[in-house]
Protein backbone atom coordinates (compact mmCIF):
# COMPACT_ATOMS: atom_id res chain seq x y z
CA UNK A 1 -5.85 -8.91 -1.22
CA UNK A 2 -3.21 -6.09 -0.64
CA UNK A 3 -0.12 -7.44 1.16
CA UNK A 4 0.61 -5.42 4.65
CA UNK A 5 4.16 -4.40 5.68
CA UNK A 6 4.17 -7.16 8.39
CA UNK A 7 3.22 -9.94 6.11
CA UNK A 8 6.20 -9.02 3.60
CA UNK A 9 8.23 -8.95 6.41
CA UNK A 10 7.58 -12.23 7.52
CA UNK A 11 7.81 -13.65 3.80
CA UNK A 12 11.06 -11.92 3.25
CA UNK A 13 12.38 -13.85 6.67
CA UNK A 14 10.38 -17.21 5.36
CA UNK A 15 12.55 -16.65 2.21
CA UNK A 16 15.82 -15.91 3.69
CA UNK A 17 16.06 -18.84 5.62
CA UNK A 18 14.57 -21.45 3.12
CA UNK A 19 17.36 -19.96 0.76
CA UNK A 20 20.04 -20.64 4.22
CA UNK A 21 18.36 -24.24 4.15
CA UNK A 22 18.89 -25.15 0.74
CA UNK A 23 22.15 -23.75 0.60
CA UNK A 24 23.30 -25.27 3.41
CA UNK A 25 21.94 -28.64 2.09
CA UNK A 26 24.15 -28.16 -1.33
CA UNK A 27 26.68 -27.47 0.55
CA UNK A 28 27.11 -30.74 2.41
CA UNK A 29 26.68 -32.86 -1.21
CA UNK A 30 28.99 -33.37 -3.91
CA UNK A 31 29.75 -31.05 -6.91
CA UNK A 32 27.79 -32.74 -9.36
CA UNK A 33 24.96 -34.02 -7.30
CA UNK A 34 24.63 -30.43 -6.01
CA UNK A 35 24.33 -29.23 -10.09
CA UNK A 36 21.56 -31.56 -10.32
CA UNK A 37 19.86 -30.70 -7.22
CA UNK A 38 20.23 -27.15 -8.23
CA UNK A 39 18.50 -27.46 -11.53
CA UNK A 40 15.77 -29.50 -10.65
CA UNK A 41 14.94 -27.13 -7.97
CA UNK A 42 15.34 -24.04 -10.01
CA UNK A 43 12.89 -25.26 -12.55
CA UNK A 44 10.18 -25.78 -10.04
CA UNK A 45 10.78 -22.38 -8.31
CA UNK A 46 10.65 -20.94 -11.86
CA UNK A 47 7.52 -22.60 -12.90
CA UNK A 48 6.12 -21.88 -9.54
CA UNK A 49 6.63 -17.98 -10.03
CA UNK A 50 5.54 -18.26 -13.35
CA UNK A 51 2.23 -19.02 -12.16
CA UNK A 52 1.91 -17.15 -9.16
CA UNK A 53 2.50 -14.18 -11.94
CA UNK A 54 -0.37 -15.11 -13.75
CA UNK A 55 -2.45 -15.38 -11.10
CA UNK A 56 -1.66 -12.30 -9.65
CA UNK A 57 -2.43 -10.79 -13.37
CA UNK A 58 -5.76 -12.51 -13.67
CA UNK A 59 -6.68 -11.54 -9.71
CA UNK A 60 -9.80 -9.10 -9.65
CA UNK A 61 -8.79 -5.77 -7.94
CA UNK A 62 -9.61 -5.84 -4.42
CA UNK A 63 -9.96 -2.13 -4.35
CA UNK A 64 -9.58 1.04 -6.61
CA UNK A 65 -8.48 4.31 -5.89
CA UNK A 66 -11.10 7.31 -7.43
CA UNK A 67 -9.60 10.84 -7.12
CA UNK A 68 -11.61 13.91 -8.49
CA UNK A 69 -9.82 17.39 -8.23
CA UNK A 70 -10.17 20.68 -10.13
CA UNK A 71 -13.86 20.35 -11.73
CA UNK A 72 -15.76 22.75 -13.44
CA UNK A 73 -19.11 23.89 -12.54
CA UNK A 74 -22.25 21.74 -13.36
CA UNK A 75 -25.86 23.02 -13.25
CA UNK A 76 -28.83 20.68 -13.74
CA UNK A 77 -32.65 21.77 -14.50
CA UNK A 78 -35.84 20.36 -14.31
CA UNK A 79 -34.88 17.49 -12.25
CA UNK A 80 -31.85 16.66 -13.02
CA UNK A 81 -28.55 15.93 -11.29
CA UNK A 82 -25.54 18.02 -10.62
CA UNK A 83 -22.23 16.69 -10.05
CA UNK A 84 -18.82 18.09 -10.15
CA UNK A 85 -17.76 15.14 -7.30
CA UNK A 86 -17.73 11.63 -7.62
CA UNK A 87 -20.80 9.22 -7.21
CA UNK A 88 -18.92 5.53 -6.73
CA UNK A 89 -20.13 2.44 -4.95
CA UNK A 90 -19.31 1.43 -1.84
CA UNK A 91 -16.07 -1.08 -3.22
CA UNK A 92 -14.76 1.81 -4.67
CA UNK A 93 -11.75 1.81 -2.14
CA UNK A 94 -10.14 4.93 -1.65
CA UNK A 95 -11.84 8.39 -2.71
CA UNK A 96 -10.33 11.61 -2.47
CA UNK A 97 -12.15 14.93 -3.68
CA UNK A 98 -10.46 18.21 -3.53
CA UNK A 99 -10.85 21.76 -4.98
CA UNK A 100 -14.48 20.80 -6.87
CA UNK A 101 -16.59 23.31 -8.35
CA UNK A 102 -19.94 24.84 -8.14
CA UNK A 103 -22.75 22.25 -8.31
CA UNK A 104 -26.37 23.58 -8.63
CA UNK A 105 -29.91 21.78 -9.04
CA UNK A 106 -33.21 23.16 -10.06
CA UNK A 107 -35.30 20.65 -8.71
CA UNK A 108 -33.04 18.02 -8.63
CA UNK A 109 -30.07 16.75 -6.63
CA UNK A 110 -26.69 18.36 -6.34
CA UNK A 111 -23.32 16.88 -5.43
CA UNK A 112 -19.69 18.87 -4.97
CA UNK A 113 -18.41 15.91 -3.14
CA UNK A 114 -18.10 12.08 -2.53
CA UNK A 115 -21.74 10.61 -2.91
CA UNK A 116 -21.79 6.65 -2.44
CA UNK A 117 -24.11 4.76 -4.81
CA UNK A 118 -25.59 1.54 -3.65
């Protein structure tokens, strides 16, 4: 799932003031105690991301993005199909067509455009 501008906003504010927090928190221990608080924490947060990384690589695609510009011309005969568009399936996301060329079907079906496939 995409992340909207309103939902980074509101982790970048989450994140801001857990880092306020937790420095605010060292900042009332000692020196040393504070070094070992640090580290512990660090490794978690590390670990943590590490994984959220990986999951985020391994994630299916929620949506694609099809663009089809500049195509030749396509003729089909005898009932064939034509396409100098794009023929995608509903999930495709995203689909921009511009500037296609001729398409032409004897008998068959003929697309220029954005044809959805079920």
């Amino acid at each position: 799932m995409p992340v909207r501008g309103g939902d980074r906003r509101a982790v970048l504010v989450t994140t801001v003031l857990v880092l306020g927090v937790f420095a605010g928190a060292l900042s009332l221990l000692s020196w040393d105690r504070a070094n070992q608080v640090a580290g512990v924490v660090s490794a978690v947060v590390g670990v943590a991301a590490l994984g959220v990384g990986v999951c985020a690589l391994l994630a299916p695609s929620g949506s694609t993005s099809v663009q089809v510009s500049r195509t030749g011309r396509a003729t089909a005969t005898g009932g064939g199909d034509a396409n100098t568009g794009v023929v995608a399936s509903s999930s495709a996301g995203a689909v921009s067509v511009g500037e296609t060329g001729d398409a032409r079907a004897d008998g068959g079906s003929a697309n220029t455009g954005y044809r959805r496939q079920e």
